[in-house]
N, C-alpha and C. Protein backbone atom coordinates (compact mmCIF):
# COMPACT_ATOMS: atom_id res chain seq x y z
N UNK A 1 -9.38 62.10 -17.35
CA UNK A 1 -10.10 60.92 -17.85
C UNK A 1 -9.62 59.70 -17.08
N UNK A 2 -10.57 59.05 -16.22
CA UNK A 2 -10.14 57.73 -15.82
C UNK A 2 -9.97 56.80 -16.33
N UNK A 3 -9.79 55.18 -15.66
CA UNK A 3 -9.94 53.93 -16.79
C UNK A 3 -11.32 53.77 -17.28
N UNK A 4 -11.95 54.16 -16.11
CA UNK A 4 -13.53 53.66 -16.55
C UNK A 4 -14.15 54.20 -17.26
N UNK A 5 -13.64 55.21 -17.93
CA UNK A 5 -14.66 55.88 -19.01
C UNK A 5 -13.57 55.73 -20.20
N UNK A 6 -11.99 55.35 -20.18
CA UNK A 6 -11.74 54.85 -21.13
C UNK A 6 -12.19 53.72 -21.98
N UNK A 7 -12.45 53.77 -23.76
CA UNK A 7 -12.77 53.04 -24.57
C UNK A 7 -12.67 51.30 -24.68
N UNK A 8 -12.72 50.61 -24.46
CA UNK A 8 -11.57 49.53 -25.04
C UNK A 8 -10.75 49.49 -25.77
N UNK A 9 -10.12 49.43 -26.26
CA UNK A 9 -9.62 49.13 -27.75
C UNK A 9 -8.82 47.89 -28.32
N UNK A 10 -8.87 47.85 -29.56
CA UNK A 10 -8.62 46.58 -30.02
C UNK A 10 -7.03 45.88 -29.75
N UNK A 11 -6.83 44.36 -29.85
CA UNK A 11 -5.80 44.13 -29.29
C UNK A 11 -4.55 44.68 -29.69
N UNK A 12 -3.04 44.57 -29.24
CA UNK A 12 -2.35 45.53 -29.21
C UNK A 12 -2.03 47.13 -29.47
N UNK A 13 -3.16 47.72 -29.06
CA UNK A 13 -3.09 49.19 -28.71
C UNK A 13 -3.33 49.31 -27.17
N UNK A 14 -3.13 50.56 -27.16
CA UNK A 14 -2.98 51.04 -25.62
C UNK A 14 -3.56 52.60 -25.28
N UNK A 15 -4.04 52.85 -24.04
CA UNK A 15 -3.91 54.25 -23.90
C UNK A 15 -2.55 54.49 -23.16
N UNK A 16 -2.10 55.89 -23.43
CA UNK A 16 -1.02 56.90 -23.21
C UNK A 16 -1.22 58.24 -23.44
N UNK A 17 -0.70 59.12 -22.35
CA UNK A 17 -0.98 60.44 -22.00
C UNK A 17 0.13 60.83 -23.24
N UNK A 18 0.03 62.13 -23.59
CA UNK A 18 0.92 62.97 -24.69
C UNK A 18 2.23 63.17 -24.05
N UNK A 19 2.21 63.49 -22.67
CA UNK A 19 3.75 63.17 -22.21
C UNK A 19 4.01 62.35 -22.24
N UNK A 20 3.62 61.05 -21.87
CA UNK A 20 4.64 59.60 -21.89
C UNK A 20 4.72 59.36 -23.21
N UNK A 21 4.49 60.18 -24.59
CA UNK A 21 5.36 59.82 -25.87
C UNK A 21 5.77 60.45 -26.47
N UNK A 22 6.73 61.65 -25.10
CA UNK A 22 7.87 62.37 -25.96
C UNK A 22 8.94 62.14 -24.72
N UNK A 23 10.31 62.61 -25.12
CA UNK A 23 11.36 62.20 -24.35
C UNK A 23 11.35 62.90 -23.28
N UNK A 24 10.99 64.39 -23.36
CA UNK A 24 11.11 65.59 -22.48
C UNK A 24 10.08 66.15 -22.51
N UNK A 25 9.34 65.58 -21.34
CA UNK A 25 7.62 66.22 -21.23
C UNK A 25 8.01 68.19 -21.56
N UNK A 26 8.72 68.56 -20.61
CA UNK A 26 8.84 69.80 -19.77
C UNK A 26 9.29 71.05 -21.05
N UNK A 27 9.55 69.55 -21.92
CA UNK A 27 10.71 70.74 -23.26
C UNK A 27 10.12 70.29 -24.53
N UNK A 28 9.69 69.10 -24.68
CA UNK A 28 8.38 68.55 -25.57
C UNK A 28 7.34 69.13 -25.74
N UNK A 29 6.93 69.00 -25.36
CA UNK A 29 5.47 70.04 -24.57
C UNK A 29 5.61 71.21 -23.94
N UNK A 30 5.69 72.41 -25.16
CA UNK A 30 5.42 73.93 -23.73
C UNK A 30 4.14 74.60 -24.89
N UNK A 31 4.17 75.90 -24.40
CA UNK A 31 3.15 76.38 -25.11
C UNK A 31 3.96 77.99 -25.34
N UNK A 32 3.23 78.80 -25.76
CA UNK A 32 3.77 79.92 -26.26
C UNK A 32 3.97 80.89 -24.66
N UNK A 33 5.25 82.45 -24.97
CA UNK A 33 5.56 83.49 -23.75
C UNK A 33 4.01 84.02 -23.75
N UNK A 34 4.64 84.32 -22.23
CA UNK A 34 3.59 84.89 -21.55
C UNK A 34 3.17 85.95 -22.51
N UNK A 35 1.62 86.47 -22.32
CA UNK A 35 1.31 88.09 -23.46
C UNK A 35 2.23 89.02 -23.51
N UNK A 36 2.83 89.61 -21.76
CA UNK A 36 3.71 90.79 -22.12
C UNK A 36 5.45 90.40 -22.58
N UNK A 37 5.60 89.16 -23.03
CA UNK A 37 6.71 89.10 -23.45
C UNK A 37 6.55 88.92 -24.82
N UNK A 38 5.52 88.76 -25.53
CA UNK A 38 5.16 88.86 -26.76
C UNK A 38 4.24 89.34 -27.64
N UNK A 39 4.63 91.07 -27.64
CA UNK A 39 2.98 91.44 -28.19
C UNK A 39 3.03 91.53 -29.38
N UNK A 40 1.48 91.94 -29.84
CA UNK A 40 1.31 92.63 -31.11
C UNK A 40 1.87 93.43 -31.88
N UNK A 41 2.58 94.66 -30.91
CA UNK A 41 3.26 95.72 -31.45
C UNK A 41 4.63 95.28 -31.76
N UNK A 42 4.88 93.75 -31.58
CA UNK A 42 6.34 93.60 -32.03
C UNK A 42 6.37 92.80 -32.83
N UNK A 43 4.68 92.67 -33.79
CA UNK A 43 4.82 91.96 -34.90
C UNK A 43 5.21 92.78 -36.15
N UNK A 44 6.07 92.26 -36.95
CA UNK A 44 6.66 92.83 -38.50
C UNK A 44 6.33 92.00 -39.73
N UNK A 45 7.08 92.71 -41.08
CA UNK A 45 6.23 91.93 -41.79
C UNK A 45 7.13 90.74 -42.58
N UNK A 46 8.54 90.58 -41.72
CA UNK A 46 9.37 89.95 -42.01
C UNK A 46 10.16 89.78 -41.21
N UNK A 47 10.96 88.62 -41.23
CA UNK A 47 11.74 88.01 -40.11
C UNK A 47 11.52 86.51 -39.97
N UNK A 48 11.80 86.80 -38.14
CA UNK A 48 11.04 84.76 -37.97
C UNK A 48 9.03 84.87 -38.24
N UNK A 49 9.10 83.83 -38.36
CA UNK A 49 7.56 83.78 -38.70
C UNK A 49 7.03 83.48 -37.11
N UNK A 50 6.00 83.74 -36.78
CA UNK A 50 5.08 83.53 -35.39
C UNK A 50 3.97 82.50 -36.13
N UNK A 51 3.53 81.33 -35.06
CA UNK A 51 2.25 81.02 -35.37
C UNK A 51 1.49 81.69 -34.27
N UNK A 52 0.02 81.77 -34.39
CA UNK A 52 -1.12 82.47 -34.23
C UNK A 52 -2.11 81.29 -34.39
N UNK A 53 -3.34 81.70 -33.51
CA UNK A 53 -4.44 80.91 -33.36
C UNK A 53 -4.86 80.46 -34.81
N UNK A 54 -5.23 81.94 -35.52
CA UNK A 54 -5.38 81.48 -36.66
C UNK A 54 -5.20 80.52 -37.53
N UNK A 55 -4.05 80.19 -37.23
CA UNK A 55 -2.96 79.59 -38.40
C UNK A 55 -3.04 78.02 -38.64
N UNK A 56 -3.64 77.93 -36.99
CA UNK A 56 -3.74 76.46 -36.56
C UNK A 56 -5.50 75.85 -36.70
N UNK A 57 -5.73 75.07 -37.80
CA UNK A 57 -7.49 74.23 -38.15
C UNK A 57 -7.03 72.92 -37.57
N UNK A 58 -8.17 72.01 -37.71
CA UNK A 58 -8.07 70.57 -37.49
C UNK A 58 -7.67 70.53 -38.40
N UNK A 59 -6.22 69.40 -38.63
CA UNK A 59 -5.37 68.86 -39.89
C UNK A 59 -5.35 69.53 -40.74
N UNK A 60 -5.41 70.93 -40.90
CA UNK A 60 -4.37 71.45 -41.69
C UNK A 60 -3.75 73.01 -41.05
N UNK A 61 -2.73 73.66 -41.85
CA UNK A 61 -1.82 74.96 -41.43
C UNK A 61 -2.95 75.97 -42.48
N UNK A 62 -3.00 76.91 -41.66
CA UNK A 62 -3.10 77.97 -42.57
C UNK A 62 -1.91 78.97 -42.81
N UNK A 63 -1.73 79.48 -43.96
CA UNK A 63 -0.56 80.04 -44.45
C UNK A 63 -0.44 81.57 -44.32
N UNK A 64 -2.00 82.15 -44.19
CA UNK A 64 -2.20 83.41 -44.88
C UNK A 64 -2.44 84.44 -43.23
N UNK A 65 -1.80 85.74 -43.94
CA UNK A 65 -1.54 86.11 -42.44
C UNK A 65 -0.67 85.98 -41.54
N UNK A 66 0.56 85.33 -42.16
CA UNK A 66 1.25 85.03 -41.45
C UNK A 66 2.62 86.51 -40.63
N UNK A 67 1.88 86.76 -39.41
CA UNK A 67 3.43 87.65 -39.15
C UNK A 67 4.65 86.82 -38.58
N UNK A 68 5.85 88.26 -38.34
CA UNK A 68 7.01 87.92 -37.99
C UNK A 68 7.17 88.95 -37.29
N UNK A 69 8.75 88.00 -36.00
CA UNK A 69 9.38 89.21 -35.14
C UNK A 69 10.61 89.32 -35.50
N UNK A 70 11.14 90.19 -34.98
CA UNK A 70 12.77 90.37 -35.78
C UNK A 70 13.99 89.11 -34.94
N UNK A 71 14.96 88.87 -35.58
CA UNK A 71 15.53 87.64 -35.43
C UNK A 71 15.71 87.43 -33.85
N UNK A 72 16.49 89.02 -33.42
CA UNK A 72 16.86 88.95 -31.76
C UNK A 72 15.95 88.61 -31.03
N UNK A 73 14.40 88.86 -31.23
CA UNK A 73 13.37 88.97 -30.35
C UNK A 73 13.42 87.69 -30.00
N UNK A 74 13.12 86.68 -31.52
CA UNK A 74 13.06 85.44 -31.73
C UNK A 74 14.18 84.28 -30.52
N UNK A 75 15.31 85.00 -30.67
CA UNK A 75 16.74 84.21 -30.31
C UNK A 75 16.10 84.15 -28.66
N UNK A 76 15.15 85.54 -27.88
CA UNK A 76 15.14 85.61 -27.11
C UNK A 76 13.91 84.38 -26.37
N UNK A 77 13.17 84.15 -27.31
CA UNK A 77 12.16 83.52 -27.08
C UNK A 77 12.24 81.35 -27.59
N UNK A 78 13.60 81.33 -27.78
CA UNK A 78 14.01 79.97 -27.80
C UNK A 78 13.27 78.88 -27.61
N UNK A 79 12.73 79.05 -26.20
CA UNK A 79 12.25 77.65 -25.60
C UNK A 79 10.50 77.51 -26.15
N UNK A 80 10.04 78.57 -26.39
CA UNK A 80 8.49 78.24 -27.55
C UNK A 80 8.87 78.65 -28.90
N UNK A 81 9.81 78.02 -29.51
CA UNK A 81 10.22 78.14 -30.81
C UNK A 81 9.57 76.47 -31.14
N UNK A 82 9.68 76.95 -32.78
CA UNK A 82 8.93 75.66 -33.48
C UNK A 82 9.89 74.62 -34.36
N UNK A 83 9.81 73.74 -34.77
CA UNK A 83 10.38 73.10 -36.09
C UNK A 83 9.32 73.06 -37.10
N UNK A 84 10.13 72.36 -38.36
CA UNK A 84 8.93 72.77 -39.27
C UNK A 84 8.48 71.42 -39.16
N UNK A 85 7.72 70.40 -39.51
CA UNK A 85 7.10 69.38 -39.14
C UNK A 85 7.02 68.84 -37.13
N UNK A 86 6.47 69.83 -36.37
CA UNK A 86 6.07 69.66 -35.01
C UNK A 86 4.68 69.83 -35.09
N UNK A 87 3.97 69.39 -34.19
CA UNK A 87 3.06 69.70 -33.62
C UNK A 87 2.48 70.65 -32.99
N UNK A 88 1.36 71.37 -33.57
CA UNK A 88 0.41 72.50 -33.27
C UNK A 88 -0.46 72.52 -32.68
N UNK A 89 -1.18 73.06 -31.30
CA UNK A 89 -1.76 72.80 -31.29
C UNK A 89 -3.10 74.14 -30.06
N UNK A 90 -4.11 74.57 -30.45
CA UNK A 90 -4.85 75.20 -30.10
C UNK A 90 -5.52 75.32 -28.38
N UNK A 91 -5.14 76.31 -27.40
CA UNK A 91 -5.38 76.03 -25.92
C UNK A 91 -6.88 77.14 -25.49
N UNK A 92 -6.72 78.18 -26.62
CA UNK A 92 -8.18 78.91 -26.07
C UNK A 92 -9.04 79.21 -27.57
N UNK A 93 -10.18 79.47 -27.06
CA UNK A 93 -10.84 79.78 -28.00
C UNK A 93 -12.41 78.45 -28.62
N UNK A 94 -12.94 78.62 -29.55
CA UNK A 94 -14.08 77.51 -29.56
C UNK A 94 -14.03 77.26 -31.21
N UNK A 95 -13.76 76.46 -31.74
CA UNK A 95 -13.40 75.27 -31.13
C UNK A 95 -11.63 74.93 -30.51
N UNK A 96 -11.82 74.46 -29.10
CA UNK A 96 -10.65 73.91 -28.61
C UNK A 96 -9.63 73.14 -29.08
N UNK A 97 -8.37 73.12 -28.89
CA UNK A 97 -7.98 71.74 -29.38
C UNK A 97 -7.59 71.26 -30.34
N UNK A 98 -7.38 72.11 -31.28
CA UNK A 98 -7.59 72.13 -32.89
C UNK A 98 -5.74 71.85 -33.48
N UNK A 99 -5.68 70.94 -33.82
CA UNK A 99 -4.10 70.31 -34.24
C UNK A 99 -3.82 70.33 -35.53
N UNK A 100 -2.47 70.50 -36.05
CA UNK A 100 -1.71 70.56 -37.31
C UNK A 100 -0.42 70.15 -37.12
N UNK A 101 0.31 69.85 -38.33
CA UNK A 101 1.55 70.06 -38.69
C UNK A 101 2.31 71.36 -38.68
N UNK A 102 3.56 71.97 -38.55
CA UNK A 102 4.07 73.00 -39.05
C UNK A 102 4.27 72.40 -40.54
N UNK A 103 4.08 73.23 -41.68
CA UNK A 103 4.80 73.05 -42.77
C UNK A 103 5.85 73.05 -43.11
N UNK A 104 6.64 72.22 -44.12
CA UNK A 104 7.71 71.76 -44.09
C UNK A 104 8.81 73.05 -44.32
N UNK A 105 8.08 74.13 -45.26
CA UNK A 105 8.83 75.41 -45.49
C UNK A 105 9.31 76.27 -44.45
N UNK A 106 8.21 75.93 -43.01
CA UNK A 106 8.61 77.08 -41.66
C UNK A 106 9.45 75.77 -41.19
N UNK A 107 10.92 76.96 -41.57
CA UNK A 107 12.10 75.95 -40.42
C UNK A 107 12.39 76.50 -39.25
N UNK A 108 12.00 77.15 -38.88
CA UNK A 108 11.58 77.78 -37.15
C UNK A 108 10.99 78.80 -37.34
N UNK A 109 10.28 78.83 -35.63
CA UNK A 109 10.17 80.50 -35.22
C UNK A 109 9.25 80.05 -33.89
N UNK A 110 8.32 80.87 -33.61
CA UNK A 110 7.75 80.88 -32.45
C UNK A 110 6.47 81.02 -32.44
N UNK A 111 5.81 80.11 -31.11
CA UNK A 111 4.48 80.38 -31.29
C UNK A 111 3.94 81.26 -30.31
N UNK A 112 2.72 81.85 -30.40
CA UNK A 112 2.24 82.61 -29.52
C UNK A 112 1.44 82.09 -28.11
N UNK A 113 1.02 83.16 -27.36
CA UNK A 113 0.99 82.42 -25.83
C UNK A 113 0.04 81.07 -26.04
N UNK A 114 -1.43 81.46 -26.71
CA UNK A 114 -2.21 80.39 -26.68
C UNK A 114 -1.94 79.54 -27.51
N UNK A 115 -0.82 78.66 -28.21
CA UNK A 115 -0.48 77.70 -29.39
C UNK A 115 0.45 76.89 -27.92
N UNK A 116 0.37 75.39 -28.36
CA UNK A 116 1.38 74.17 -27.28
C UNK A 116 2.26 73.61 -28.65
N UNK A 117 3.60 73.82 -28.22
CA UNK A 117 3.97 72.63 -29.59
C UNK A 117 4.45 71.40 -29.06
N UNK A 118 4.34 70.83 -29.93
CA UNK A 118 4.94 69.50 -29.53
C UNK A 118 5.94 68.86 -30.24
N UNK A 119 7.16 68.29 -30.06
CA UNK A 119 7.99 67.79 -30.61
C UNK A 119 7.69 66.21 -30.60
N UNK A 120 7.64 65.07 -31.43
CA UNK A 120 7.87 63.62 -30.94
C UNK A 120 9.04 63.52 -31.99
N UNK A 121 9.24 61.70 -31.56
CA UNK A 121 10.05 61.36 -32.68
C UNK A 121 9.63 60.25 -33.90
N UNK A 122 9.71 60.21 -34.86
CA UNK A 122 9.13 59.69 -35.98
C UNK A 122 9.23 58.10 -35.75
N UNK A 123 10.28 57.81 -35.10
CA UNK A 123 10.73 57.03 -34.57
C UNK A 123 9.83 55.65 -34.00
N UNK A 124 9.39 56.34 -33.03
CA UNK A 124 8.85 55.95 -32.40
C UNK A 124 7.00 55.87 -32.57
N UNK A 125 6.61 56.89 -32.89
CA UNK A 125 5.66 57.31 -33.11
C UNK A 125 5.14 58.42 -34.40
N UNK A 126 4.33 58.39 -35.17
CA UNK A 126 4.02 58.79 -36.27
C UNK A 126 3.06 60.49 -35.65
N UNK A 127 3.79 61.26 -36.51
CA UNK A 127 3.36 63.02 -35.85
C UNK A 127 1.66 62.85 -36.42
N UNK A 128 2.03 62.54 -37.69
CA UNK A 128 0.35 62.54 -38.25
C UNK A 128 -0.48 61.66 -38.09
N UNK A 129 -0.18 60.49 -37.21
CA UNK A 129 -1.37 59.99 -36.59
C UNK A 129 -1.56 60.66 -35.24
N UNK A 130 -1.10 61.24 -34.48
CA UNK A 130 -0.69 62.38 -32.98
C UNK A 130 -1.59 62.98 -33.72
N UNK A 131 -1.59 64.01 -34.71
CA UNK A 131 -2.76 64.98 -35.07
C UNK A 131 -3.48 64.77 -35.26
N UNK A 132 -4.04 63.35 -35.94
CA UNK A 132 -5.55 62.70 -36.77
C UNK A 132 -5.91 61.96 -34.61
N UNK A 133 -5.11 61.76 -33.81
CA UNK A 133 -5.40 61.59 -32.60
C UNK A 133 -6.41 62.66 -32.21
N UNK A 134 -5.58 63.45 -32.17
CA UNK A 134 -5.80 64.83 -31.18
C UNK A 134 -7.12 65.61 -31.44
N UNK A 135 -6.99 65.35 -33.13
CA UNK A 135 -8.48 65.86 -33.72
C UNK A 135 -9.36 65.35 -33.34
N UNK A 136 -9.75 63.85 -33.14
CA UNK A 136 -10.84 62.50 -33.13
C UNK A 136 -11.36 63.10 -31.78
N UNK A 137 -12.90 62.78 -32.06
CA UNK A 137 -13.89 63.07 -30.79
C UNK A 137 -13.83 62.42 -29.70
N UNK A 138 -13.06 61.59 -29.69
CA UNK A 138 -12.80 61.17 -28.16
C UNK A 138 -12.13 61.70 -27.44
N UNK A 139 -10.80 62.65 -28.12
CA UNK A 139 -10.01 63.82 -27.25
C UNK A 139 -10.27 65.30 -27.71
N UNK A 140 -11.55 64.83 -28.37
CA UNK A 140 -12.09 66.35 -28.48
C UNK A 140 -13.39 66.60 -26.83
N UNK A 141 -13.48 65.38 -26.45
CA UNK A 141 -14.33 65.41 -25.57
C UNK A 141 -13.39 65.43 -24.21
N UNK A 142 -12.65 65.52 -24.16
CA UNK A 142 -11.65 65.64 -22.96
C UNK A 142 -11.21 67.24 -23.16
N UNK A 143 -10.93 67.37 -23.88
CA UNK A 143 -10.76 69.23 -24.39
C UNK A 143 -12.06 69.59 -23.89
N UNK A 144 -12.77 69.24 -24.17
CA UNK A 144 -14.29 69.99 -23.28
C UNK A 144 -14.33 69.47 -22.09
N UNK A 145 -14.20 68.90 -21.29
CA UNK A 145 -14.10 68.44 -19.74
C UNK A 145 -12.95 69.38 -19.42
N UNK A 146 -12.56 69.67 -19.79
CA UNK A 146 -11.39 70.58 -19.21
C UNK A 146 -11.27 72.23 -19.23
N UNK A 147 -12.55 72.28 -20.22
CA UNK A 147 -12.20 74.05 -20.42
C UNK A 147 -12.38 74.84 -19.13
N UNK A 148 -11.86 75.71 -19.19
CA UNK A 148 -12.31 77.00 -18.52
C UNK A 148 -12.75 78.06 -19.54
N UNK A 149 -13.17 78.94 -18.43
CA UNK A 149 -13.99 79.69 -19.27
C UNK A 149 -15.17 79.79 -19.97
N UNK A 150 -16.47 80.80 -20.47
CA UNK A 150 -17.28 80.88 -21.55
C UNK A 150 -17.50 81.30 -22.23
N UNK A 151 -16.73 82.73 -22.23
CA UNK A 151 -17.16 83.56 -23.34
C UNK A 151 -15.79 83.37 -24.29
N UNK A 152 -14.44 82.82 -23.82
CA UNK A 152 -13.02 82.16 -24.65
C UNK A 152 -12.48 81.38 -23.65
N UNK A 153 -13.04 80.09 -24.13
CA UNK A 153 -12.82 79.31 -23.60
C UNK A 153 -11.32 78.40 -23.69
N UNK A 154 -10.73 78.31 -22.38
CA UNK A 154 -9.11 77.93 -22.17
C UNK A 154 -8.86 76.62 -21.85
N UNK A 155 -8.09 75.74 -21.86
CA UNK A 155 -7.65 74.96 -21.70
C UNK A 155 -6.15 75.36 -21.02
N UNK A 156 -5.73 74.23 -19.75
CA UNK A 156 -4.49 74.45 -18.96
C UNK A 156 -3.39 73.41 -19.70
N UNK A 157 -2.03 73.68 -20.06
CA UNK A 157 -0.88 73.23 -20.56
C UNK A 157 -0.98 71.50 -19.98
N UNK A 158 -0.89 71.65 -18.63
CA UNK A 158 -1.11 70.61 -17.71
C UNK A 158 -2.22 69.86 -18.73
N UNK A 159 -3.50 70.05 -18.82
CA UNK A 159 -4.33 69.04 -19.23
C UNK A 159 -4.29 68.40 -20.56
N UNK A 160 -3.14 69.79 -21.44
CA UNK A 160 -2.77 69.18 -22.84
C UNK A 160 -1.61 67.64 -22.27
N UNK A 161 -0.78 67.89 -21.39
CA UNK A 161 -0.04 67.41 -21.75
C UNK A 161 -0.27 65.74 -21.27
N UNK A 162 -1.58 65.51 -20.46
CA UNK A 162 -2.18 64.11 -20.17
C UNK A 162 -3.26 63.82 -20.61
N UNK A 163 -3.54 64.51 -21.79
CA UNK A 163 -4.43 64.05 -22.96
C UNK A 163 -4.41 62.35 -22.86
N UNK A 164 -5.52 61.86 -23.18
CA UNK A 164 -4.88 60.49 -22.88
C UNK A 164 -5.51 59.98 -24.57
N UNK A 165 -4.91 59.49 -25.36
CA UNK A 165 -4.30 58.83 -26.83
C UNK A 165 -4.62 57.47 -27.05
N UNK A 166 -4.98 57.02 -27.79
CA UNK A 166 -5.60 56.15 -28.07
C UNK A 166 -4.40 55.33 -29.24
N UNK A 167 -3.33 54.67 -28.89
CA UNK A 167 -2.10 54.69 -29.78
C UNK A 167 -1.49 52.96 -30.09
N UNK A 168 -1.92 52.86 -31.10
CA UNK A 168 -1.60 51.65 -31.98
C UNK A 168 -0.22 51.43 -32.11
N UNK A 169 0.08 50.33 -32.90
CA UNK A 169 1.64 49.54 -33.28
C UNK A 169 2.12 50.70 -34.49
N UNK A 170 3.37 50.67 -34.58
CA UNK A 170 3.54 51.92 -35.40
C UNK A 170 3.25 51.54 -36.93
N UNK A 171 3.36 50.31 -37.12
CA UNK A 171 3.09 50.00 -38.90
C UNK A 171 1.57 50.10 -39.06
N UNK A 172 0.24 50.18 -38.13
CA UNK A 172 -0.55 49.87 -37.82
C UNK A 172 -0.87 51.95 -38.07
N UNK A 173 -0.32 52.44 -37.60
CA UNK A 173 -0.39 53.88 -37.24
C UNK A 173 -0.08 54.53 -39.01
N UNK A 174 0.88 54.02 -39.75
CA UNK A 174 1.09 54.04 -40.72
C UNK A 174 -0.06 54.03 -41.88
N UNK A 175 -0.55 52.66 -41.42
CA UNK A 175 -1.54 52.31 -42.14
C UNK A 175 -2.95 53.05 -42.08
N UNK A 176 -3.33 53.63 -41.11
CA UNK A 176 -4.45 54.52 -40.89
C UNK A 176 -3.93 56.18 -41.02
N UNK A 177 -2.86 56.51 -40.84
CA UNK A 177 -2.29 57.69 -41.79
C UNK A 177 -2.53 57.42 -43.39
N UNK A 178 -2.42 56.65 -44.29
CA UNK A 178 -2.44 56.45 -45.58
C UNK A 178 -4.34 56.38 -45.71
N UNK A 179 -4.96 55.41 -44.80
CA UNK A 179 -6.31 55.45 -45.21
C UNK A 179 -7.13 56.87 -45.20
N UNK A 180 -6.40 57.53 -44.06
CA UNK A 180 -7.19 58.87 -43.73
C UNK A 180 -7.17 60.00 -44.84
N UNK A 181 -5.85 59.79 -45.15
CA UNK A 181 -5.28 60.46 -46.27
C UNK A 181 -6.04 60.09 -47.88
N UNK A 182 -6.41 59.13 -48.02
CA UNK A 182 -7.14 58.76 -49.12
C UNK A 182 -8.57 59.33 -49.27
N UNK A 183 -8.98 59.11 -48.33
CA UNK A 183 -10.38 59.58 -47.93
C UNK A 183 -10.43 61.12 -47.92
N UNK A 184 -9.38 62.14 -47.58
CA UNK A 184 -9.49 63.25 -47.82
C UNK A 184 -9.51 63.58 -49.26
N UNK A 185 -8.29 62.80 -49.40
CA UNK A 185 -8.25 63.00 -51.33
C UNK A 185 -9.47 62.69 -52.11
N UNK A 186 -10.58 61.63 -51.82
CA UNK A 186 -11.40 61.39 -52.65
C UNK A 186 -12.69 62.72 -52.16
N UNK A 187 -12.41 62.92 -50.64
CA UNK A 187 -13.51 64.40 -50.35
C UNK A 187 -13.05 65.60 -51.14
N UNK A 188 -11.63 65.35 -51.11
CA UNK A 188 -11.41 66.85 -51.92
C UNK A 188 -11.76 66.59 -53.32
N UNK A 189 -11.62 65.55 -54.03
CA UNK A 189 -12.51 65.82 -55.62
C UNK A 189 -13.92 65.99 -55.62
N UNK A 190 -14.36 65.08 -54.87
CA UNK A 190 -15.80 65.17 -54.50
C UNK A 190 -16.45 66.80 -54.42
N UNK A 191 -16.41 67.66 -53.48
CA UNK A 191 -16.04 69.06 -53.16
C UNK A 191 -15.53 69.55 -54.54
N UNK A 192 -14.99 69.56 -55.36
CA UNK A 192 -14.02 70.20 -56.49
C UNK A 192 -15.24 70.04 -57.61
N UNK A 193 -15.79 68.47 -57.89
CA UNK A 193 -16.90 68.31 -59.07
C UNK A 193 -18.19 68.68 -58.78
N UNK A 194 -18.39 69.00 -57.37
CA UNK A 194 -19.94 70.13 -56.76
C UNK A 194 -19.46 71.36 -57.01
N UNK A 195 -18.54 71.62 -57.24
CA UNK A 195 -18.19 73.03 -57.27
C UNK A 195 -18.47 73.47 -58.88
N UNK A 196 -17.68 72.42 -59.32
CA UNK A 196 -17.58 72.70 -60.90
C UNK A 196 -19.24 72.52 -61.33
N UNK A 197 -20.35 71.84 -60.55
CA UNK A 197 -21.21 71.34 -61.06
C UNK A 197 -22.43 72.66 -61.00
N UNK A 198 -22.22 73.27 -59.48
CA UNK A 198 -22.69 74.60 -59.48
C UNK A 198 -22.53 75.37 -60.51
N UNK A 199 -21.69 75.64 -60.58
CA UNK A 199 -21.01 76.66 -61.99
C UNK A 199 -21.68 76.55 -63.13
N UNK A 200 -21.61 75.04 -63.16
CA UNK A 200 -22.15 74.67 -64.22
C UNK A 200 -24.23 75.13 -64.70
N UNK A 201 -24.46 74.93 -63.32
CA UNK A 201 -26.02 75.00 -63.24
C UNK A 201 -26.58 76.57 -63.68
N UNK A 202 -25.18 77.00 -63.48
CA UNK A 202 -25.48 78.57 -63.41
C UNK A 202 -25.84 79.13 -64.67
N UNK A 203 -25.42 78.47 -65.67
CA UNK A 203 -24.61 78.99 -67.02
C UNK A 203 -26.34 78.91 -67.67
């Protein structure tokens, strides 16, 4: 993405690539072992937990389904290991691109080849506005300038990691984390009293 097809945006925000807002692009940013260092047949039904394509929607974790490899495998596979509040995030498949939280309960393990995690620091920058980022159609449209592929469509590590972000003042970042968050809450009752209202029609 060049300047010229970048947005404007309003005063004090900026664009920034996903590497320039972590400390260690190289260790910040990786993505899951290669396939033959991590297959299927060395999933169990207990141990460290693996994330999986699955697992990972726009803004939220899915829980269900979740396998595991046994601890050594895990110890062996270190450097695409997770924390539990990092960044998730989706490299093949349609739809592309697709970001979460780890949940606060997975205190490590590893992700699989096609998952990128990302570490930031809270610090500095807010994880859940990075995901309500990553989701928004303006870097959903850079995820499509970039795919390869058509019939499973890929994205390269490289192009995750100069995503280019659209990134506000951090109290500012705060503040649109809480609005976004409200707005889900009032969709999720919304959704909950059509549901109940169906039911209701039925009777």
């Amino acid at each position: 993405m060049n300047e010229d097809t970048l947005l404007e945006l309003p005063k004090g925000w900026i664009w920034a690539k996903l590497e320039d807002l972590v400390l260690e692009p190289k260790n910040d940013i990786v993505d899951g072992p290669f396939g033959s260092n991590l297959k299927a047949s060395e999933y169990e039904d207990k141990g460290i937990p693996i994330i999986r394509l699955q697992n990972v929607t726009r803004n939220k974790f899915i829980k269900k389904n979740i396998r595991f490899i046994k601890p050594e495998k895990a110890e062996l596979l270190k450097r695409h290991s997770f924390s539990k509040n990092d960044i998730v995030i989706t490299k093949l498949g349609a739809p592309l691109g697709e970001a979460c939280l780890v949940p606060e309960d997975f205190e490590w393990g590893v992700i699989v080849a096609d998952i990128v995690r990302v570490k930031t620091d809270d610090k500095y920058i807010s994880k859940k506005y990075l995901v309500y980022c990553i989701n928004s159609e303006v870097v959903i449209k850079q995820f499509e300038t970039n795919t390869k592929g058509t019939t499973r469509p890929r994205v390269n590590l490289s192009h995750i990691r100069e995503l280019e972000l659209p990134i506000s003042p951090l109290p500012e970042q705060h503040r649109i984390v809480t609005k976004i968050e409200e707005l889900f809450t009032k969709l999720d009752v919304g959704v909950e009293v059509l549901k109940k209202t169906k039911v209701q029609l039925k009777l």
